[in-house]
Protein backbone atom coordinates (compact mmCIF):
# COMPACT_ATOMS: atom_id res chain seq x y z
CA UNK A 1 112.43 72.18 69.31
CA UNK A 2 115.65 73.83 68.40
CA UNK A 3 118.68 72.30 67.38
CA UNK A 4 121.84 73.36 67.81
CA UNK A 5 125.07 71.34 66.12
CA UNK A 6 127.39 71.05 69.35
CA UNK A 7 130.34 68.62 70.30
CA UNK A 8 129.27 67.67 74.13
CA UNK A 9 132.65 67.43 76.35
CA UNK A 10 132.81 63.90 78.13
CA UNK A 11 136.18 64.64 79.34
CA UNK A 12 138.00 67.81 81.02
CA UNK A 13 141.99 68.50 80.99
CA UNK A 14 143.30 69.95 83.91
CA UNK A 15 146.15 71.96 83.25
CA UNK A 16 147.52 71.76 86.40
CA UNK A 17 150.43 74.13 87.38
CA UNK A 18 151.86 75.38 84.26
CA UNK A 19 155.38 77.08 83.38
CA UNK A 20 156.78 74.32 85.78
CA UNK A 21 158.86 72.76 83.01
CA UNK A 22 162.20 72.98 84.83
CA UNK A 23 161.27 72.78 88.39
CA UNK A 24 158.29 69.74 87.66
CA UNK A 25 160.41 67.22 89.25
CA UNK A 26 161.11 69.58 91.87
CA UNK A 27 157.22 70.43 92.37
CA UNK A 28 156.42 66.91 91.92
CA UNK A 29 158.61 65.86 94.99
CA UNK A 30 157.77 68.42 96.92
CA UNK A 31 153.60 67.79 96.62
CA UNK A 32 154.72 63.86 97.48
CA UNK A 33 156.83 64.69 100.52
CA UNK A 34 154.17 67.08 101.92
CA UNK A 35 150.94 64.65 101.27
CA UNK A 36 153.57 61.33 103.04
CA UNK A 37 153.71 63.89 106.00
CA UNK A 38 150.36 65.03 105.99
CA UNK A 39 149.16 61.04 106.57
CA UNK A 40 151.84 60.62 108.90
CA UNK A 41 151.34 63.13 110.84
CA UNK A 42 147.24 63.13 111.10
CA UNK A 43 147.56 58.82 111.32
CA UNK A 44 150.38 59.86 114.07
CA UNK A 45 147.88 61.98 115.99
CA UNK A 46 144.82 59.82 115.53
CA UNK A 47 146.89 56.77 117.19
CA UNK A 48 148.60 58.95 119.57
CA UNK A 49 145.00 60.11 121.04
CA UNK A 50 143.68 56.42 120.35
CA UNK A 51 146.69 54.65 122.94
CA UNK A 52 146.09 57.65 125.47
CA UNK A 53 143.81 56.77 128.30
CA UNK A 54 144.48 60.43 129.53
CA UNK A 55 143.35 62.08 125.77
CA UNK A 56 139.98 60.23 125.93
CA UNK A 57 138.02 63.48 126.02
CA UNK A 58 135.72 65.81 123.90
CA UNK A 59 138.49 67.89 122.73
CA UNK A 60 141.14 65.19 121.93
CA UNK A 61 138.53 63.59 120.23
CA UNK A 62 137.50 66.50 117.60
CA UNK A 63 140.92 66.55 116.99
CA UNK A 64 141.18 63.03 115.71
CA UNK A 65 138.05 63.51 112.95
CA UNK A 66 140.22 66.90 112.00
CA UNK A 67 143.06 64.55 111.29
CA UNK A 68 140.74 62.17 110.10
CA UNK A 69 139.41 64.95 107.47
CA UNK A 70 142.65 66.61 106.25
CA UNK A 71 143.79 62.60 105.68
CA UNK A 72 140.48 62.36 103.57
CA UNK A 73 140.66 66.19 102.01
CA UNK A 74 144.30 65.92 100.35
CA UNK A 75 143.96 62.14 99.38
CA UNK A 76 140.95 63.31 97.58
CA UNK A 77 143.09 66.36 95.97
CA UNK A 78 146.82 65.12 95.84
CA UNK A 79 146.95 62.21 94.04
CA UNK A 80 145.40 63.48 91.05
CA UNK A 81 147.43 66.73 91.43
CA UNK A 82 150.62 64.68 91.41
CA UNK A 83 149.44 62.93 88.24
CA UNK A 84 148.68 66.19 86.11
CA UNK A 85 151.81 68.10 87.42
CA UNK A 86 154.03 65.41 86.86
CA UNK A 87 152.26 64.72 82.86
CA UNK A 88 152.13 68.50 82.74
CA UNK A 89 148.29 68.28 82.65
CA UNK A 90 145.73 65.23 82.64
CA UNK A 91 142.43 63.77 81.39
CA UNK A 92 139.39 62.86 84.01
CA UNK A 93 136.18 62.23 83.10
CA UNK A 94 133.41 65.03 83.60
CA UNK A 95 131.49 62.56 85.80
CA UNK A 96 135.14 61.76 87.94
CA UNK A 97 135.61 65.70 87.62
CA UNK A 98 131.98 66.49 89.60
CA UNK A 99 132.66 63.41 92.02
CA UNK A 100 135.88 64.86 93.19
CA UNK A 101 134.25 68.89 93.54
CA UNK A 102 131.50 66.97 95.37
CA UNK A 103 133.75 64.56 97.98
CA UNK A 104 136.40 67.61 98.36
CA UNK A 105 133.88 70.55 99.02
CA UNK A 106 132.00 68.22 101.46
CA UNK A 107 135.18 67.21 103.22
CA UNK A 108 136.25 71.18 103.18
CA UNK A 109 132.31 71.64 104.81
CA UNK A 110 132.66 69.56 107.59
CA UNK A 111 135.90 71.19 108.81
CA UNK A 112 134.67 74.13 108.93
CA UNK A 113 131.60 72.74 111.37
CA UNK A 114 134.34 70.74 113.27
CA UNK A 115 135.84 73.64 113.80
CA UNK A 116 133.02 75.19 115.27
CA UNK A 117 132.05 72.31 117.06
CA UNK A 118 135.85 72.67 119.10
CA UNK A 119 135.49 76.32 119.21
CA UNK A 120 132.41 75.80 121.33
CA UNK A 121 133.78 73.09 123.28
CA UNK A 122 136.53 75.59 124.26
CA UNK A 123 133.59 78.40 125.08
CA UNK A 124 132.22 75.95 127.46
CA UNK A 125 135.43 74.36 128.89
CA UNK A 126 136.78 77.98 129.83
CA UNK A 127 133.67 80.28 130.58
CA UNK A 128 131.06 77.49 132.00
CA UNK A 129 133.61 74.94 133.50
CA UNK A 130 131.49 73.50 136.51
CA UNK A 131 129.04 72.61 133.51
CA UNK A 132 130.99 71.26 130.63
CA UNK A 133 131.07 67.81 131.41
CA UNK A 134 127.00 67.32 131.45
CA UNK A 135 126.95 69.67 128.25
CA UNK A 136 130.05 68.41 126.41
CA UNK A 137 131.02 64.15 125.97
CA UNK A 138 132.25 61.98 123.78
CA UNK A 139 128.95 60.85 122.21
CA UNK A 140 127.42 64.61 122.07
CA UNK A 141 130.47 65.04 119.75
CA UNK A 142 129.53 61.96 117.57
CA UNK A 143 125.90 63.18 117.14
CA UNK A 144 126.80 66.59 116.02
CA UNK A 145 129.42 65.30 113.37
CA UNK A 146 126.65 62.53 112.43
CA UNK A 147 124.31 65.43 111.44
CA UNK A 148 126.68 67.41 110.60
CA UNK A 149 127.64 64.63 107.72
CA UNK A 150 124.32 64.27 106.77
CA UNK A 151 123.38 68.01 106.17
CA UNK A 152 126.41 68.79 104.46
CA UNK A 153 126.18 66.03 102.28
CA UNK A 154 122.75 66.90 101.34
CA UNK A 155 123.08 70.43 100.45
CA UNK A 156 126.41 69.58 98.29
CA UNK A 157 124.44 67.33 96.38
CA UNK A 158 122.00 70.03 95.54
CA UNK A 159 124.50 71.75 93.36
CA UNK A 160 125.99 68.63 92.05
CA UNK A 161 123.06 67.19 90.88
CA UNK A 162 121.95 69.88 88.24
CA UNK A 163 125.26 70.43 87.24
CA UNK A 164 125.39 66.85 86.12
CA UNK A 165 122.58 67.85 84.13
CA UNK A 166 124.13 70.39 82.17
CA UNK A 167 125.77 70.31 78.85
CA UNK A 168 129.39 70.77 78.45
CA UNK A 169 130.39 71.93 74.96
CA UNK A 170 133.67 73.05 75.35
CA UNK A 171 136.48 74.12 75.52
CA UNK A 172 137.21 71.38 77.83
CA UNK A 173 140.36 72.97 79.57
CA UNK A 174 140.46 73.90 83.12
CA UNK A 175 143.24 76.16 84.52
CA UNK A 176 143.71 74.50 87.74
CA UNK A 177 144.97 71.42 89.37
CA UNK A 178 141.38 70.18 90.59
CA UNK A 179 138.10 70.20 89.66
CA UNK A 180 136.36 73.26 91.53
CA UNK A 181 132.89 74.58 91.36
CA UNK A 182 133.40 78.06 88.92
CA UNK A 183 136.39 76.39 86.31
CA UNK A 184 133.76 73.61 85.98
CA UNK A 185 130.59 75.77 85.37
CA UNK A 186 132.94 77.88 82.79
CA UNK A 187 132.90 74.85 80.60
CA UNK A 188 129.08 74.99 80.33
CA UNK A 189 127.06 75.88 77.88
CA UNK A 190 123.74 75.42 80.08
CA UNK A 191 122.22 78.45 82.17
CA UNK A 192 124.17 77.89 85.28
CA UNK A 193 122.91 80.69 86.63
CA UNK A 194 120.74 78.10 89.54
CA UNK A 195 123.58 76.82 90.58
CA UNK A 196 125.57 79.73 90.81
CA UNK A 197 122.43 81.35 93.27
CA UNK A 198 122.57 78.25 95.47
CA UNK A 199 125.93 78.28 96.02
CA UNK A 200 125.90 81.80 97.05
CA UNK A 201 123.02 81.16 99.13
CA UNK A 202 124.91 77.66 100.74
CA UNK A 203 127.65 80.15 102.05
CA UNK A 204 125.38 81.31 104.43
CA UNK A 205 124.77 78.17 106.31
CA UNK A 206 127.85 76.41 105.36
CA UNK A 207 130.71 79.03 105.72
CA UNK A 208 129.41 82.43 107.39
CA UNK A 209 126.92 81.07 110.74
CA UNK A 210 130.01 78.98 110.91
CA UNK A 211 132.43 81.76 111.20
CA UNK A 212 129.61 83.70 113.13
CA UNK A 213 129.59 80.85 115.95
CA UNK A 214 133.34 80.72 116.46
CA UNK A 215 133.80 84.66 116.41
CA UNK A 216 131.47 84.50 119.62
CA UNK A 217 132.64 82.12 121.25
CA UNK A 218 136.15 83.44 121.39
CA UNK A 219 134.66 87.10 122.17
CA UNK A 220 133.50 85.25 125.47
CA UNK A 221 136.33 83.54 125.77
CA UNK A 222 138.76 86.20 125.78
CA UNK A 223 136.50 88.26 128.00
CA UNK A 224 136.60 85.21 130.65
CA UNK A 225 140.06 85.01 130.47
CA UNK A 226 141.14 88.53 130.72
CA UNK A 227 139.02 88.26 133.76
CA UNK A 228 141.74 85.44 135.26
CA UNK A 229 143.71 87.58 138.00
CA UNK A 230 147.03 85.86 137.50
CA UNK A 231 148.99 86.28 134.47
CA UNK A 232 149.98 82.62 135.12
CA UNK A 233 146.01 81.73 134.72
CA UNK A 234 145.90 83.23 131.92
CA UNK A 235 148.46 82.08 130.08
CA UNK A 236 147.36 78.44 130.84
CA UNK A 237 143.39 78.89 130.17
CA UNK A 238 144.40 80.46 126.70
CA UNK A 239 147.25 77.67 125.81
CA UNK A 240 144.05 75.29 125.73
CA UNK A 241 142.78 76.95 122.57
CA UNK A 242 145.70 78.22 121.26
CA UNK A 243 146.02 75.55 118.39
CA UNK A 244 142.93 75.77 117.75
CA UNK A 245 142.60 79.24 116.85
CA UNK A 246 145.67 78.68 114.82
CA UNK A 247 144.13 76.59 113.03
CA UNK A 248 140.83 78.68 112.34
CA UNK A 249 143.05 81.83 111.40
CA UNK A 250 145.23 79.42 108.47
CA UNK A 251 141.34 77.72 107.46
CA UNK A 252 139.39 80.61 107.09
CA UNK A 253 142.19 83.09 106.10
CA UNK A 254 142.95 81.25 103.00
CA UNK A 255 139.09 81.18 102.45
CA UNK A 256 138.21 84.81 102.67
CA UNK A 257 141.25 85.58 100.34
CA UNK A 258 139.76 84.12 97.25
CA UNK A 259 136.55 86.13 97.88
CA UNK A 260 138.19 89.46 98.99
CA UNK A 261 141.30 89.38 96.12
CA UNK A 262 139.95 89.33 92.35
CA UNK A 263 138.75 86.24 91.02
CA UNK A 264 142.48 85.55 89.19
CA UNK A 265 143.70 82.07 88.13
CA UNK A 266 146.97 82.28 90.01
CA UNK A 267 145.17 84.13 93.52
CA UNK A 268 142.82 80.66 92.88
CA UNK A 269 145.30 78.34 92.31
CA UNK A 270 147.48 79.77 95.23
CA UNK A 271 144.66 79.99 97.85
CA UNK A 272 142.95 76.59 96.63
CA UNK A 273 146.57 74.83 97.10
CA UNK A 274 146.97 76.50 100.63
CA UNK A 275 143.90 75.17 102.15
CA UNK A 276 144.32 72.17 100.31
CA UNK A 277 147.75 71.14 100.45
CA UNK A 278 149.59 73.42 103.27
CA UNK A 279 146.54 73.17 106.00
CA UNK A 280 146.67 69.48 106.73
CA UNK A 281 150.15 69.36 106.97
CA UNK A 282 150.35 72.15 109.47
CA UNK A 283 147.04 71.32 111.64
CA UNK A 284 149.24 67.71 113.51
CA UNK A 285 152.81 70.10 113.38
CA UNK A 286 150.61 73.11 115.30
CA UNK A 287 148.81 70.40 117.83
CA UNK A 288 151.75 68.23 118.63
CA UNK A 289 154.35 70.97 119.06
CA UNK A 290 151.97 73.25 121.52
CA UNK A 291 150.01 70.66 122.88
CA UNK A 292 151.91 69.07 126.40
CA UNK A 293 149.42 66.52 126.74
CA UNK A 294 150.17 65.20 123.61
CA UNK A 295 154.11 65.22 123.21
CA UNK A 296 153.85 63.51 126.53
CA UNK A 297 151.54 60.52 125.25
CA UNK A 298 153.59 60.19 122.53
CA UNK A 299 156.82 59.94 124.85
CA UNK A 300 155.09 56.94 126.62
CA UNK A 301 153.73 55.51 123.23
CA UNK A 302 157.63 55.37 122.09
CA UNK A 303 159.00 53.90 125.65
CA UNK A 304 156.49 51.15 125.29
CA UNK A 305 157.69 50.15 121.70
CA UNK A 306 161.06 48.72 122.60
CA UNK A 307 159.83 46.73 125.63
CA UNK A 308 157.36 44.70 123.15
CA UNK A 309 160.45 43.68 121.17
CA UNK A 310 162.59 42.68 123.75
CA UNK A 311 161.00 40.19 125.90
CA UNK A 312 158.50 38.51 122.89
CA UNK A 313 159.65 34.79 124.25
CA UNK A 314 158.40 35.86 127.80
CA UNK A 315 155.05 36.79 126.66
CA UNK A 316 154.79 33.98 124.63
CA UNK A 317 155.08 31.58 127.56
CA UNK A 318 153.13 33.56 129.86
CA UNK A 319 149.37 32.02 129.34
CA UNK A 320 148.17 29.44 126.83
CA UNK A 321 147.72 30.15 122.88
């Protein structure tokens, strides 16, 4: 068996975002403010939809596990990113370092298939209305996401698990502010070249028939609307989906740029921090501003918080403790 004298790396340093030195407070700040309104604003809309008897629905209810997942995508990203910009790079253990590619690329996953589960919501709420509500409920929507977790979790875990295998001898510097799949199989001095097939392979499943599904279903959908005679009509049928083609265009724009723009460390860095910073803070300001239904729940959500502060004896004496 051969030998070969190597020092295995137990622990990676994350550069971060470098040449900050004068504006790291700035950047620091900045990262903190957007990730406090990026739970605020998804815990905002998830309790907003939550209070509303009138937003109990399919649709208003993929829109709370989207806030749900952009909460659980930049906690798993931002903290740590605070940490190494404001030390001006950081530690984390190769093991921590594969647990956070493996919780943020399935949280990244299952967007994508929640956004194809709402993009075909839409298809059938628009061009098969009469039939939506025996296709499309509340616990049709749980199932899908259910096996939706499950799958993605599984095929995540079968590039996780061999790279875990692999031996890491160094350098044991990443240019980046997380741990992502192609910094960390750099680093190796294994044949990753398994891992680097099944990830190309995963795309298909996880990221293209994705794609593939929504580009369909707004094909159809734009083809029923355009056949709305009133300009009204159409304007309204297209307001419904609206935000959430917004949404798809920011997701899967920032996406495609990393693969169509060369593989640099600043078009990575830039991209990765869109879709991972920028996206979940703009998915509740896109919703609540061009959604009616929801600026008006919220209205009534706000009117009924001074009323339960200013008669607390008279409820109190109403009925027995």
């Amino acid at each position: 068996m051969e030998y070969r004298n190597v020092s295995l790396v137990n622990e990676i340093f994350l550069l971060g975002l470098q040449n900050l030195e004068n504006l790291r407070t700035f950047v620091f700040l900045l990262l903190l403010l957007i990730y406090c309104v990026t739970i605020c604003g998804n815990l905002l809309i998830i309790v907003v939809v939550s209070s509303s008897r009138s937003l109990h629905s399919p649709m208003y209810f993929l829109l709370t596990e989207l806030s749900f997942s952009d909460i659980l995508l930049t906690t798993i990203i931002v903290p740590n990113m605070l940490r190494v910009v404001w030390s001006g790079g950081s530690y984390v253990q190769l093991m921590g370092c594969l647990a956070q590619y493996y919780f943020f690329s399935v949280c990244e996953a299952f967007e994508i298939f929640l956004l194809t589960v709402m993009s075909y919501d839409r298809y059938q709420a628009i061009c098969h209305p009469l039939h939506y509500a025996s296709v499309i409920d509340i616990k049709f929507c749980l199932k899908v996401l259910l096996l939706s977790w499950m799958i993605i979790s599984c095929m995540i875990l079968m590039l996780v698990v061999p790279m875990s295998q692999y031996q890491f001898c160094g350098p044991n510097v990443i240019d980046h502010f997380f741990c992502d799949i192609d910094p960390i199989l750099e680093l190796s001095c294994s044949d990753t070249s398994l891992v680097k097939i099944e990830s190309m392979v995963l795309v298909i499943p996880l990221v293209l028939c994705p794609f593939s599904v929504i580009i369909v279903s707004y094909v159809y959908i734009i083809f029923t609307i355009l056949k709305i005679s009133s300009v009204t009509g159409r304007q309204k049928t297209f307001s419904t989906c609206s935000s959430h083609l917004a949404v798809v265009a920011l997701y899967y724009g920032s996406i495609i740029s990393i693969y169509l723009f060369p593989n640099t460390v600043v078009v990575r860095k830039i991209m990765s921090l869109f879709y991972t910073v920028v996206t979940p803070v703009l998915n509740p300001i896109i919703y609540s501003l061009s959604n009616r239904d929801i600026k008006e729940a919220f209205r009534k959500l706000m009117s009924k918080a001074p009323n339960v502060k200013t008669r607390p004896s008279k409820t109190i004496d109403q009925g027995p403790i």
